[in-house]
Protein backbone atom coordinates (compact mmCIF):
# COMPACT_ATOMS: atom_id res chain seq x y z
CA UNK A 1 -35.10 -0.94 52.32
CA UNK A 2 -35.62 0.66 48.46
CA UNK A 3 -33.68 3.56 49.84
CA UNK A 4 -30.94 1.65 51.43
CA UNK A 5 -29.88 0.17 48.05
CA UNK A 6 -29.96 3.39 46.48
CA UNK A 7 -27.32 4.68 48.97
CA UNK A 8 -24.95 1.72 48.34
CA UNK A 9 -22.19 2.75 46.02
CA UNK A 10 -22.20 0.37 42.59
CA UNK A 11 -19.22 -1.55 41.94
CA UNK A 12 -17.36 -0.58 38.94
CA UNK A 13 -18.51 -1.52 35.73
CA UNK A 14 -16.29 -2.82 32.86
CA UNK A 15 -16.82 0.67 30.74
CA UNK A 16 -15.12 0.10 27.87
CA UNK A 17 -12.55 3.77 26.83
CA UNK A 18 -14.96 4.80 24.18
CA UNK A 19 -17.85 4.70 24.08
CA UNK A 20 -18.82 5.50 20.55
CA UNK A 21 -16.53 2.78 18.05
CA UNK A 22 -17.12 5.39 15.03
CA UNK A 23 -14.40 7.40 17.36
CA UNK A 24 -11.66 4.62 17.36
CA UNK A 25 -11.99 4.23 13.44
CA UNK A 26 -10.40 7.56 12.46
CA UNK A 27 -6.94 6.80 13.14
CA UNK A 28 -7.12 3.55 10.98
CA UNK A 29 -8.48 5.37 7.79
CA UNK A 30 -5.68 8.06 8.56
CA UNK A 31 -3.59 5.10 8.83
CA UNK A 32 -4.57 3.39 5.53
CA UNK A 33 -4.74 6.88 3.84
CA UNK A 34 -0.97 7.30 4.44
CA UNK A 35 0.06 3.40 3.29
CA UNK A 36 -2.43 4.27 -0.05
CA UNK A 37 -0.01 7.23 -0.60
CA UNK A 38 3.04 5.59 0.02
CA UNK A 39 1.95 3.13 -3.40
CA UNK A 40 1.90 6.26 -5.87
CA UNK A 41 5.14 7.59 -4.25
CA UNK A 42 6.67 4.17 -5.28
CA UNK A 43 5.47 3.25 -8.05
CA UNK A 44 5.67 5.84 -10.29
CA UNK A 45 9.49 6.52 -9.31
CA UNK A 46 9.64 2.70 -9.82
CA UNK A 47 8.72 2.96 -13.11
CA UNK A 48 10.32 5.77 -14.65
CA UNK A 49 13.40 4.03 -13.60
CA UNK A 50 12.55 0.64 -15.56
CA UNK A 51 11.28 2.47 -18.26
CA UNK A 52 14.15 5.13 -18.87
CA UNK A 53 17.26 3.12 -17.25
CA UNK A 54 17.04 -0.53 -16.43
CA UNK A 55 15.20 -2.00 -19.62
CA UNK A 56 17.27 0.34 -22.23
CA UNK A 57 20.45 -0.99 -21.07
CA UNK A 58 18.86 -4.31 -20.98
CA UNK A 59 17.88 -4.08 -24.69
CA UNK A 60 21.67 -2.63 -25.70
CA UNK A 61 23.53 -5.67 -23.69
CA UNK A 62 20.90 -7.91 -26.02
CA UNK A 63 21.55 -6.67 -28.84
CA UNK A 64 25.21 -6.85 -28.04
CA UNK A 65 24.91 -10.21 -26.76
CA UNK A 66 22.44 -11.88 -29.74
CA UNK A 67 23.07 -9.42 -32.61
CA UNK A 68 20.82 -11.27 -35.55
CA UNK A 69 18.59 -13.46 -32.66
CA UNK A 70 17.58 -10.51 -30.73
CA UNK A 71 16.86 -8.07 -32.97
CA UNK A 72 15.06 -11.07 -35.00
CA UNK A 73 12.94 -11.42 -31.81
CA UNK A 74 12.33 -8.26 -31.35
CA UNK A 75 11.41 -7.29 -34.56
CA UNK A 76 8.28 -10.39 -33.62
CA UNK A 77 6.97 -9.19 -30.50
CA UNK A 78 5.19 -6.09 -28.94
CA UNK A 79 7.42 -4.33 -26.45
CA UNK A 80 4.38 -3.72 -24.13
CA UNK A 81 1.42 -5.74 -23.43
């Protein structure tokens, strides 16, 4: 009888594709190495552009705009934090 259920084929099992997880998490930290790049690549093209275009025109339409109360206000605060 002990041999008989030996010769029976098993059923299939639910195996799940990999076996090892550690395998499947690769891909994701390739994944969130790429979007972490993508933040430098941005931001620092981003900022060059505020910094050397968009807020010097701002400041010259001010001061053409307010002449005495802009460059009164200016004179008051800190440009950067």
């Amino acid at each position: 009888m002990a041999s008989e259920d030996r010769n029976e084929k098993a059923e299939p099992a639910m195996v799940p594709p990999v076996a090892n997880p550690g395998i499947i998490r690769p891909p994701f930290v390739n994944l969130s190495a790429i979007v972490s790049l993508w933040l430098p690549v941005t931001l620092v093209p981003a900022e060059a552009l505020m910094s050397l275009v968009v807020i010097p025109r701002e400041e010259r339409y001010l001061e053409r705009r307010f002449p005495s109360e802009y460059l009164a206000y200016k004179a008051s605060v800190r440009r950067w934090l």
